[in-house]
N, C-alpha and C. Protein backbone atom coordinates (compact mmCIF):
# COMPACT_ATOMS: atom_id res chain seq x y z
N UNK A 1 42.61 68.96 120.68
CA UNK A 1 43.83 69.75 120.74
C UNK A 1 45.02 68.84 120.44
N UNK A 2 46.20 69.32 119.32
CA UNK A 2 47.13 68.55 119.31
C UNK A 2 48.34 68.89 119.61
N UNK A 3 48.55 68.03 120.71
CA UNK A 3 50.12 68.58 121.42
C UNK A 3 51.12 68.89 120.09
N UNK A 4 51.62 67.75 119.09
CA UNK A 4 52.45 67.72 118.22
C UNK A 4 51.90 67.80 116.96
N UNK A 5 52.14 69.30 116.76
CA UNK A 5 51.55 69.52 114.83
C UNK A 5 52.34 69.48 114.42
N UNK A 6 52.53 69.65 113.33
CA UNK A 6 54.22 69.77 112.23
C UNK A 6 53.76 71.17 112.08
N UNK A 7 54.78 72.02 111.41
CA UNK A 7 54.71 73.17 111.66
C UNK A 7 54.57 73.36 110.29
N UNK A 8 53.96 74.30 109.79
CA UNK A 8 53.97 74.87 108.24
C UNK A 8 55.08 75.12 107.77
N UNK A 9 55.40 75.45 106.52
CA UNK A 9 56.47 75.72 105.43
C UNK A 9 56.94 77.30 105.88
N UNK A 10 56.03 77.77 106.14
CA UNK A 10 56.14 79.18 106.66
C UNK A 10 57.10 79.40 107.86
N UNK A 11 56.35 78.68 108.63
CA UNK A 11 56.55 78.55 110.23
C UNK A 11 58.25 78.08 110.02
N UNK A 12 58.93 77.12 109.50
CA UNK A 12 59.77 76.73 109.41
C UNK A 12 60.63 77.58 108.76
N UNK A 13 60.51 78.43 107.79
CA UNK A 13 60.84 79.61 106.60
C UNK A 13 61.38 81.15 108.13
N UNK A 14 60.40 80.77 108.59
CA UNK A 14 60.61 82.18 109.97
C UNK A 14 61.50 81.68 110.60
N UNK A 15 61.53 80.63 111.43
CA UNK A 15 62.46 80.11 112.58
C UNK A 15 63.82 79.95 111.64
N UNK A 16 64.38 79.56 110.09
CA UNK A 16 65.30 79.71 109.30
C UNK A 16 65.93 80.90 109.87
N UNK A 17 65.29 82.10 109.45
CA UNK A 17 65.18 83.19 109.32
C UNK A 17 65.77 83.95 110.33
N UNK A 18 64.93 83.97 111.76
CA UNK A 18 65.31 84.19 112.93
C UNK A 18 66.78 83.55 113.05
N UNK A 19 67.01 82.46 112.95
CA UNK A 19 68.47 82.04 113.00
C UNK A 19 69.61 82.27 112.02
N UNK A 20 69.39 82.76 111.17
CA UNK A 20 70.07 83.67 110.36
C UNK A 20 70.58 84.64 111.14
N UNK A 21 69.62 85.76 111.22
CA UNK A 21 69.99 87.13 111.76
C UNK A 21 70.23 86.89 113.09
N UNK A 22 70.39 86.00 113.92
CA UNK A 22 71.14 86.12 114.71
C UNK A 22 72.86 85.49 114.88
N UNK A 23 72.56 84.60 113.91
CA UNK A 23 74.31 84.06 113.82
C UNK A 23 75.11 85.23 113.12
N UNK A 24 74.26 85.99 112.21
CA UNK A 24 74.73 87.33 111.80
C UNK A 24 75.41 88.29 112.57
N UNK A 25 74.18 88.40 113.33
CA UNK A 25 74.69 89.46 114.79
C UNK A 25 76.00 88.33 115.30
N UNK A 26 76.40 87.71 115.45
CA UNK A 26 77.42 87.14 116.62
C UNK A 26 78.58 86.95 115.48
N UNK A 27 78.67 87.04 113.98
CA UNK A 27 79.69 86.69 113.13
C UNK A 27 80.02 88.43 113.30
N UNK A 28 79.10 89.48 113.54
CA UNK A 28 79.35 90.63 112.64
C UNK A 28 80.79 91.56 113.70
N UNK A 29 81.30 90.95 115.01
CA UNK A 29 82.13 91.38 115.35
C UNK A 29 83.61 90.35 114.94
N UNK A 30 83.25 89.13 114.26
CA UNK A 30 84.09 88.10 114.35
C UNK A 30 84.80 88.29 113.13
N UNK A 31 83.84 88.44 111.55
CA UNK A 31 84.05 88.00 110.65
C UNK A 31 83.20 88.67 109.96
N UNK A 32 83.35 90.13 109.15
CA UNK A 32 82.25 91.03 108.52
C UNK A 32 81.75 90.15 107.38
N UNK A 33 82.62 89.63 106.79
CA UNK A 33 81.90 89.00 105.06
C UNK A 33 81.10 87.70 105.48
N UNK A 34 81.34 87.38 106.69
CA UNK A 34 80.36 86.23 106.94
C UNK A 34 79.42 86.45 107.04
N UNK A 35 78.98 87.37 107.86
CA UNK A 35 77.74 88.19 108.55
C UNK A 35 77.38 88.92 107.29
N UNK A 36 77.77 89.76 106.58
CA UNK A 36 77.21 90.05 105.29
C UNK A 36 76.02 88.77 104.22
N UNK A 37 77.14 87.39 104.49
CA UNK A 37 76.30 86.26 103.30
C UNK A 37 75.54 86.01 104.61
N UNK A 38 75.70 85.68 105.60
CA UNK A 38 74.26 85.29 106.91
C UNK A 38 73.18 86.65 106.33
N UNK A 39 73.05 87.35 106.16
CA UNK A 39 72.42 88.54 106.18
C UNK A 39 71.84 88.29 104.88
N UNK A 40 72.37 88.11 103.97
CA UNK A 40 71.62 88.11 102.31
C UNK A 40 71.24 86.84 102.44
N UNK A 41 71.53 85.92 102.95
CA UNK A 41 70.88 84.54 102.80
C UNK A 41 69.27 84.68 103.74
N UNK A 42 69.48 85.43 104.70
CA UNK A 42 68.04 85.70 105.37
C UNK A 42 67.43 86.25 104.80
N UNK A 43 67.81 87.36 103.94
CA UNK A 43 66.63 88.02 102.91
C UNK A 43 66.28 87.04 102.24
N UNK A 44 67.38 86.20 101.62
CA UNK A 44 66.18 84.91 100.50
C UNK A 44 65.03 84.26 101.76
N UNK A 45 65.31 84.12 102.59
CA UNK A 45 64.46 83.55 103.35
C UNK A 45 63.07 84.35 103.21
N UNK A 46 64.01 85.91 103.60
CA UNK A 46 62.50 86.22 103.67
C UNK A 46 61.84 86.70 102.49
N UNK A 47 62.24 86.57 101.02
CA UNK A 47 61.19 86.48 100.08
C UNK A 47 60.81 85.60 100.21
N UNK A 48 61.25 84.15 100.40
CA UNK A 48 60.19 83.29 99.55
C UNK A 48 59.46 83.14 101.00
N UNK A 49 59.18 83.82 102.50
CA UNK A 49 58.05 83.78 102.56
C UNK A 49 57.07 84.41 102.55
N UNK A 50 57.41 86.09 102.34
CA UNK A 50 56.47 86.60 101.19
C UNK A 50 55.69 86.23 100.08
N UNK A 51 56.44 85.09 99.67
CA UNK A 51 56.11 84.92 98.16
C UNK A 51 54.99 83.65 98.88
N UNK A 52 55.33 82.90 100.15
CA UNK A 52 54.31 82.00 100.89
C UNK A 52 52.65 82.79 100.68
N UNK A 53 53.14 83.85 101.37
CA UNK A 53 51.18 84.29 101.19
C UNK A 53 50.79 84.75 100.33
């Protein structure tokens, strides 16, 4: 068993991802056009990890 794996390309591509849409959520009362590019920048995220499997 290994305490410390490195995490896949994927794995790293999700946790991106996840932190996207949430700095989104916290820009989207602050600053709409921010939270808009947080928001389209997470979709690139999440093609290319679609495009992963």
């Amino acid at each position: 068993m290994k305490l410390f794996r490195r995490k896949s390309k994927k794995e790293k591509l999700e946790k991106q991802y996840r932190e996207k849409l949430e700095e989104s959520h916290k820009m989207s009362t602050i600053n709409r056009a921010k939270s808009d590019e947080l928001i389209y920048q997470a979709e690139q995220i999440l093609k290319e990890i679609e495009n992963e499997d």
